[in-house]
C-alpha atoms as a PDB file:
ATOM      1  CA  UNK A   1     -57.563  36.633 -16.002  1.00  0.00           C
ATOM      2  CA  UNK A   2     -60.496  38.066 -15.096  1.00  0.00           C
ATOM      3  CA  UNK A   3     -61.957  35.157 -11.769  1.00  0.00           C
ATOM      4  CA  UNK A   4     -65.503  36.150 -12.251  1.00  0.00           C
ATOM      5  CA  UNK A   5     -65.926  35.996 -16.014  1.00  0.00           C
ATOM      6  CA  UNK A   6     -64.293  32.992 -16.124  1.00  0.00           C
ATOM      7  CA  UNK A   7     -66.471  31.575 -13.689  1.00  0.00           C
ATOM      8  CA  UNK A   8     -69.374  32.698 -15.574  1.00  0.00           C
ATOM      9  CA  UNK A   9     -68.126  30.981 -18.768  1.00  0.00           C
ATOM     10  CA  UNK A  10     -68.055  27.707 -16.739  1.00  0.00           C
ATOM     11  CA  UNK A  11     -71.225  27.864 -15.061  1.00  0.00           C
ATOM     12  CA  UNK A  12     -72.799  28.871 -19.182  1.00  0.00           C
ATOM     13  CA  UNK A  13     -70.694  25.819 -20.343  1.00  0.00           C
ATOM     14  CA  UNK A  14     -72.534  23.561 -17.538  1.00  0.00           C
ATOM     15  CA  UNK A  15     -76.439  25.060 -18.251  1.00  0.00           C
ATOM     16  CA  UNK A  16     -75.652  24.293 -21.895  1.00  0.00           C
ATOM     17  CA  UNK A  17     -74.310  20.678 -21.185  1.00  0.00           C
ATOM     18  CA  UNK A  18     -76.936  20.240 -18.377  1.00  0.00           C
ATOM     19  CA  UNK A  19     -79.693  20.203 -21.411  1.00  0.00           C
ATOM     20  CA  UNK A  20     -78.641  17.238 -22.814  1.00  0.00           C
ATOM     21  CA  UNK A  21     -79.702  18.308 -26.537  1.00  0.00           C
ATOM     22  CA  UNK A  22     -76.203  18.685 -27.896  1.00  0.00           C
ATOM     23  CA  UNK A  23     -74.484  16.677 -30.686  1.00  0.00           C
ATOM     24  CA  UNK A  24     -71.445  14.452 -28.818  1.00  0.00           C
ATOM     25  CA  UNK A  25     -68.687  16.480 -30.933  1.00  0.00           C
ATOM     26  CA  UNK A  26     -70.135  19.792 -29.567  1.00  0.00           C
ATOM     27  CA  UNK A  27     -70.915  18.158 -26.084  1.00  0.00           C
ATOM     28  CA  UNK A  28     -66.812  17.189 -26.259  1.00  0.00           C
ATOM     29  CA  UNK A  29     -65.635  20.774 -27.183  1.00  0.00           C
ATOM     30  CA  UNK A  30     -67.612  22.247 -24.617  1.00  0.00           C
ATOM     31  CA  UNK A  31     -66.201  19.533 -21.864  1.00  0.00           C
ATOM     32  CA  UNK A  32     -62.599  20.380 -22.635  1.00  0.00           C
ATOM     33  CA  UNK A  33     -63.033  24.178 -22.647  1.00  0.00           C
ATOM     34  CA  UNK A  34     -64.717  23.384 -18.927  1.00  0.00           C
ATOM     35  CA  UNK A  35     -61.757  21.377 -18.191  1.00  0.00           C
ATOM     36  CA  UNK A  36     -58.985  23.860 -19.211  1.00  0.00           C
ATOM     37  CA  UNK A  37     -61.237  26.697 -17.078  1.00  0.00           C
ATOM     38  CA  UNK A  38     -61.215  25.025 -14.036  1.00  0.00           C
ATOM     39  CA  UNK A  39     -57.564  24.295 -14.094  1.00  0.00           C
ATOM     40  CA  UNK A  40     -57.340  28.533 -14.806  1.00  0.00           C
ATOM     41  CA  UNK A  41     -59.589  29.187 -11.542  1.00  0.00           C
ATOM     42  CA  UNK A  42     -57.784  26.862  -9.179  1.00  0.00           C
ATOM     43  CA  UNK A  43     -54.582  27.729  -9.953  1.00  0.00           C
ATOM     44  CA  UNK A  44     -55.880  31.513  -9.460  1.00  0.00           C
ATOM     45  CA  UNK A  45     -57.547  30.053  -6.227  1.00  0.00           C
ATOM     46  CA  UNK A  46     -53.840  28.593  -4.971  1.00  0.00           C
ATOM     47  CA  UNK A  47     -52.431  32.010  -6.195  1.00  0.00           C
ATOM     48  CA  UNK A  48     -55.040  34.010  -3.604  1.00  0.00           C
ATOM     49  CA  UNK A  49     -54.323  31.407  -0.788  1.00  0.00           C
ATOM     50  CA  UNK A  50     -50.831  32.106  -1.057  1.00  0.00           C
ATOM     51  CA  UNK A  51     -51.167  35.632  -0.923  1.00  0.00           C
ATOM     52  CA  UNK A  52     -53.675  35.665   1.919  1.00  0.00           C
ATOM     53  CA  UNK A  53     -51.209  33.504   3.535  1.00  0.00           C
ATOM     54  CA  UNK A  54     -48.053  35.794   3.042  1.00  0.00           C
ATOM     55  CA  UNK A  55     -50.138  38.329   4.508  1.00  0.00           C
ATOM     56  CA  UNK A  56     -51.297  36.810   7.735  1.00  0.00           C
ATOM     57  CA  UNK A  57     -48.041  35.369   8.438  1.00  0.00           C
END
């Protein structure tokens, strides 16, 4: 996984939502793909703690 395009994808996901001019069944698809990301980036966050903190101690 690549951190920074994924983070891109969510913060595209959130302008698009953030407009307010999408049907509810789009609006829904969009919310669970923003969902599922974020649960990608903080278990890649966790993964970088724990290796910064292997490293330091």
């Amino acid at each position: 996984m690549d951190f920074e395009a994924e983070m891109k994808k969510l913060s595209d996901i959130a302008a698009k939502m953030e407009k307010g001019d999408l049907p509810l069944e789009e609006s829904m698809k969009l919310y669970t793909e923003a969902v599922e990301l974020t649960k990608k980036l903080k278990e890649y966050i966790e993964s970088a703690k724990l290796k910064v903190e292997s490293l330091e101690g």
